[in-house]
C-alpha atoms as a PDB file:
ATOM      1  CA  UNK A   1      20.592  -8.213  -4.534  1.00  0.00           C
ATOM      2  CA  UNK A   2      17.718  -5.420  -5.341  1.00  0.00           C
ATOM      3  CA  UNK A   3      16.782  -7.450  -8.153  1.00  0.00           C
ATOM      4  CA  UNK A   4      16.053 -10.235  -6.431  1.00  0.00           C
ATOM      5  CA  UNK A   5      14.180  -8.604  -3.705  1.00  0.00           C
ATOM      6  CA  UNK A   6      12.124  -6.583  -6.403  1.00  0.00           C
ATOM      7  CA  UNK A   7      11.072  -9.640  -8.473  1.00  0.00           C
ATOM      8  CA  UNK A   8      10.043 -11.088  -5.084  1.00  0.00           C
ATOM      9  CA  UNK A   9       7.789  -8.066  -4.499  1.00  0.00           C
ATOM     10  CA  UNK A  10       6.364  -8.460  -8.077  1.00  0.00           C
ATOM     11  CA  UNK A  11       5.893 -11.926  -7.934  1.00  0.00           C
ATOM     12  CA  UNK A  12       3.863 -11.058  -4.350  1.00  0.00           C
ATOM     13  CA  UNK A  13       1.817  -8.412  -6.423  1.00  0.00           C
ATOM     14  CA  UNK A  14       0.975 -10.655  -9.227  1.00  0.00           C
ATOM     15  CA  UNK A  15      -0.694 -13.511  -6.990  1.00  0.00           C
ATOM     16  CA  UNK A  16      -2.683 -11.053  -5.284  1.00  0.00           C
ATOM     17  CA  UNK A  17      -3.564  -9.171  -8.187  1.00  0.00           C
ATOM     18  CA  UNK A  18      -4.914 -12.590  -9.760  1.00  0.00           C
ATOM     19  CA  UNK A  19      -7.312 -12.789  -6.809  1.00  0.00           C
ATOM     20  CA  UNK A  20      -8.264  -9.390  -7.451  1.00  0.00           C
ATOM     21  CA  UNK A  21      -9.292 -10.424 -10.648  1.00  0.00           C
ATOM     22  CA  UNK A  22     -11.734 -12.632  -9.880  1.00  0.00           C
ATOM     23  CA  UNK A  23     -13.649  -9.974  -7.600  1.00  0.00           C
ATOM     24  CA  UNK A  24     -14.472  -7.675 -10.646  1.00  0.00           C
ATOM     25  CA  UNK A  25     -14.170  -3.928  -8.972  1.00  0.00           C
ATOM     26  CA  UNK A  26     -12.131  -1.757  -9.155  1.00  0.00           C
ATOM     27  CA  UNK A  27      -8.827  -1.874  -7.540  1.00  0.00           C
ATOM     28  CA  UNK A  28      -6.732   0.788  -5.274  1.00  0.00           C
ATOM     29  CA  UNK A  29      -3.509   0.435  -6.193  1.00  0.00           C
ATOM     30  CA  UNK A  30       0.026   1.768  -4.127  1.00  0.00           C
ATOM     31  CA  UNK A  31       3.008   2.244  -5.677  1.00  0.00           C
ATOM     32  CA  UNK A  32       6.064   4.046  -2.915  1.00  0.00           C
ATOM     33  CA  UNK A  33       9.261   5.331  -4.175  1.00  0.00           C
ATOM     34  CA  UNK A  34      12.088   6.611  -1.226  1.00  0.00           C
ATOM     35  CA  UNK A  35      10.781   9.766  -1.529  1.00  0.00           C
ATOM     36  CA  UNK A  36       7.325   9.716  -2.675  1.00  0.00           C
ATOM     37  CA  UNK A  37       3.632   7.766  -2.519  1.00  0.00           C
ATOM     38  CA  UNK A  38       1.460   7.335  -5.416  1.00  0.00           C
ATOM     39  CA  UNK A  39      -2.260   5.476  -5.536  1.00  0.00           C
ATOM     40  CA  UNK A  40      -4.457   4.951  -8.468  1.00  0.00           C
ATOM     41  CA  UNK A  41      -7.957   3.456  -9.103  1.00  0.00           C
ATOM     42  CA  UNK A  42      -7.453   0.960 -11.765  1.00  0.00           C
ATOM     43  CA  UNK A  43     -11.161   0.030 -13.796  1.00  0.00           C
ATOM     44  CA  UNK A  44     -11.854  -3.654 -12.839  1.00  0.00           C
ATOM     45  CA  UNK A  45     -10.650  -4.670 -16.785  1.00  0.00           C
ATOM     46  CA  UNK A  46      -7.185  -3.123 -15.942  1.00  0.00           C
ATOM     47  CA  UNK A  47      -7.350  -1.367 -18.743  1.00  0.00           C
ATOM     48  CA  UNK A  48      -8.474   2.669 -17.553  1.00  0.00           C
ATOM     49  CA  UNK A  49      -6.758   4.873 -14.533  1.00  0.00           C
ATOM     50  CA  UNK A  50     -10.292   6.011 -13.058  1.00  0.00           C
ATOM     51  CA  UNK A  51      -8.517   8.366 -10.480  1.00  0.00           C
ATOM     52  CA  UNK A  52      -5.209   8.911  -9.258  1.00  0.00           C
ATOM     53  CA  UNK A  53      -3.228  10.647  -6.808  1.00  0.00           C
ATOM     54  CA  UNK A  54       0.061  11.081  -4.849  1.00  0.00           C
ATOM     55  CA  UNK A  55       2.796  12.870  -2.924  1.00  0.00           C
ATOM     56  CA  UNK A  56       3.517  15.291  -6.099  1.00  0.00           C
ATOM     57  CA  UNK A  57       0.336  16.879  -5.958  1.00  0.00           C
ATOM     58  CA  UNK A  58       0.077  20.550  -5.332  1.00  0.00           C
ATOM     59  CA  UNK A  59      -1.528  20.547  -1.753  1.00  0.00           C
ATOM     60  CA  UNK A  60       0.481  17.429  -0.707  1.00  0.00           C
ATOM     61  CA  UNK A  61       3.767  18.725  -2.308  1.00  0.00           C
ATOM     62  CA  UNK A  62       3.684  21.742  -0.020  1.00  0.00           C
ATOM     63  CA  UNK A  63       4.720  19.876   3.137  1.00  0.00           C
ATOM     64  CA  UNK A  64       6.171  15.880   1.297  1.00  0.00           C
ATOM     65  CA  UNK A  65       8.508  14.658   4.060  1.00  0.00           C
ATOM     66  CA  UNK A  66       7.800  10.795   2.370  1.00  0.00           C
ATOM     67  CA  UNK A  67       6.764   9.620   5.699  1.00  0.00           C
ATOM     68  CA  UNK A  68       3.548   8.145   6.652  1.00  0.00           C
ATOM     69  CA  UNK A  69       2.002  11.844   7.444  1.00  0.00           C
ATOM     70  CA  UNK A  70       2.261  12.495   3.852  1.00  0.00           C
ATOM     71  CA  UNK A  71       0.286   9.019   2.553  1.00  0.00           C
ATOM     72  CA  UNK A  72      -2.113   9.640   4.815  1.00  0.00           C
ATOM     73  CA  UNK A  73      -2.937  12.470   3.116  1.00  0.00           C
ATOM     74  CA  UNK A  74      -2.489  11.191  -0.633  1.00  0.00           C
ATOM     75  CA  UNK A  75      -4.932   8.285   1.496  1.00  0.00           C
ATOM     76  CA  UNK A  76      -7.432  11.002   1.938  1.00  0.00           C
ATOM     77  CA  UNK A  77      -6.956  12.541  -1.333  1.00  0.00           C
ATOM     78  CA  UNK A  78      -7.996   9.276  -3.057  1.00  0.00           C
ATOM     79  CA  UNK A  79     -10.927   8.416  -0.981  1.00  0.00           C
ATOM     80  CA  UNK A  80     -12.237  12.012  -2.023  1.00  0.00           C
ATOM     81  CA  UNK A  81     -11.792  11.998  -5.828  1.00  0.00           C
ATOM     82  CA  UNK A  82     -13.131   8.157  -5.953  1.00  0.00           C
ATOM     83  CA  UNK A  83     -15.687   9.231  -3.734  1.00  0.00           C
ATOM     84  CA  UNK A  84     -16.959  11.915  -6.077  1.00  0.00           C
ATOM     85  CA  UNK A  85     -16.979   9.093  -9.379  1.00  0.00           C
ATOM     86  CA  UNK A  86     -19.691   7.481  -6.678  1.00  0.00           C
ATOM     87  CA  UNK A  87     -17.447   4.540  -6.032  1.00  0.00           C
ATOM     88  CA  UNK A  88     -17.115   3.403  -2.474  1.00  0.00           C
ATOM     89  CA  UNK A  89     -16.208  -0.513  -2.720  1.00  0.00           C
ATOM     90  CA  UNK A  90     -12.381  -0.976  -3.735  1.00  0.00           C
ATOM     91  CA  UNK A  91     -10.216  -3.907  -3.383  1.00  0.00           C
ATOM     92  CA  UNK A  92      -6.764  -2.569  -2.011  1.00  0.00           C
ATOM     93  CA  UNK A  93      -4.190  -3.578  -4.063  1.00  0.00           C
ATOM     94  CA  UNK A  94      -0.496  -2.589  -2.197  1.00  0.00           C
ATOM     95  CA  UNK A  95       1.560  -4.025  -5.035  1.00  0.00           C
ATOM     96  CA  UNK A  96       3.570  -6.827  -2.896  1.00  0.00           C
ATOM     97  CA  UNK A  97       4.860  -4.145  -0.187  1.00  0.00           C
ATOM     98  CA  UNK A  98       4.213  -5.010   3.547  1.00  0.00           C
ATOM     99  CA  UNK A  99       0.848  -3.734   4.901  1.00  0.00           C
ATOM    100  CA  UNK A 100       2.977  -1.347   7.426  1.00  0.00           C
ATOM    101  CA  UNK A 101       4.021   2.278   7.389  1.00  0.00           C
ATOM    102  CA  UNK A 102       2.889   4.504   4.410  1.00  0.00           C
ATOM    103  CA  UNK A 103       1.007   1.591   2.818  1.00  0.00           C
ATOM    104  CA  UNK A 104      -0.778   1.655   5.997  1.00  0.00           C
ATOM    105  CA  UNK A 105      -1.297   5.318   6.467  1.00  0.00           C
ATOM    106  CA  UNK A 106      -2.518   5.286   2.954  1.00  0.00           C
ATOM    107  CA  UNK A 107      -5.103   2.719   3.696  1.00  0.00           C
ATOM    108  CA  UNK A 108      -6.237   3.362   6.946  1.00  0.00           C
ATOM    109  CA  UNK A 109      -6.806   7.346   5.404  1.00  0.00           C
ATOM    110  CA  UNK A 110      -8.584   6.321   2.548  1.00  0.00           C
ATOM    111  CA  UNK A 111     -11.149   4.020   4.744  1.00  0.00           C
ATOM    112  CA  UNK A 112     -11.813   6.914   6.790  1.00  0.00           C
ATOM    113  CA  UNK A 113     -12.504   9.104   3.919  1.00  0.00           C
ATOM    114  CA  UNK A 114     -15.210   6.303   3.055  1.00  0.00           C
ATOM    115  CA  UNK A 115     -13.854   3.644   0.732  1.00  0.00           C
ATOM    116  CA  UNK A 116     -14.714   0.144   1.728  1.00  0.00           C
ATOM    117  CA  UNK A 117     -12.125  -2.866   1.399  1.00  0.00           C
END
């Protein structure tokens, strides 16, 4: 049954992906595991990580709980090292999951650290 519902997520993450495509700027991607959040910027040729960040990091590993406290502040995290490459226009990429809970958090901190999407 995880199979399934994975492939289902993928297949989610694919179509919006190929939409993303066609926009031509770099993309925010979230990937969540039980435990922890990760989010990198991904070049607009898919090719080059840009930035990345996540739940492992040393001032966000102090406190990881892997709740929605902790991707808000891998969310701010992000915003500050794209921020500082002088990119501020993103297209949010959440990899098929539901737009609700740490995706969310993640988001919603990021666009208050100054990324548009």
């Amino acid at each position: 049954m995880g199979t399934r519902k994975k492939l289902a997520r993928l297949k989610r993450a694919k179509r919006g992906r190929s939409k993303m495509a066609i926009l031509e700027i770099p993309r925010l991607c979230v990937y969540r595991s039980p435990r922890h959040i990760y989010a990198q910027l991904i070049s607009p040729s898919g090719d080059l990580v840009r930035a990345a960040a996540s739940s492992l990091d040393p001032e966000v590993r102090k406190t990881n709980k892997g709740n929605a406290t902790d991707a808000q502040k891998v969310g701010e995290l992000i915003a500050k090292k794209v921020m500082a490459l002088g990119i501020d226009k993103v297209a949010f990429d959440r990899s098929g999951y539901k737009y609700h809970g740490r995706v969310k958090a993640l988001a919603d901190a990021a666009r208050a650290g100054g990324l548009k999407f």
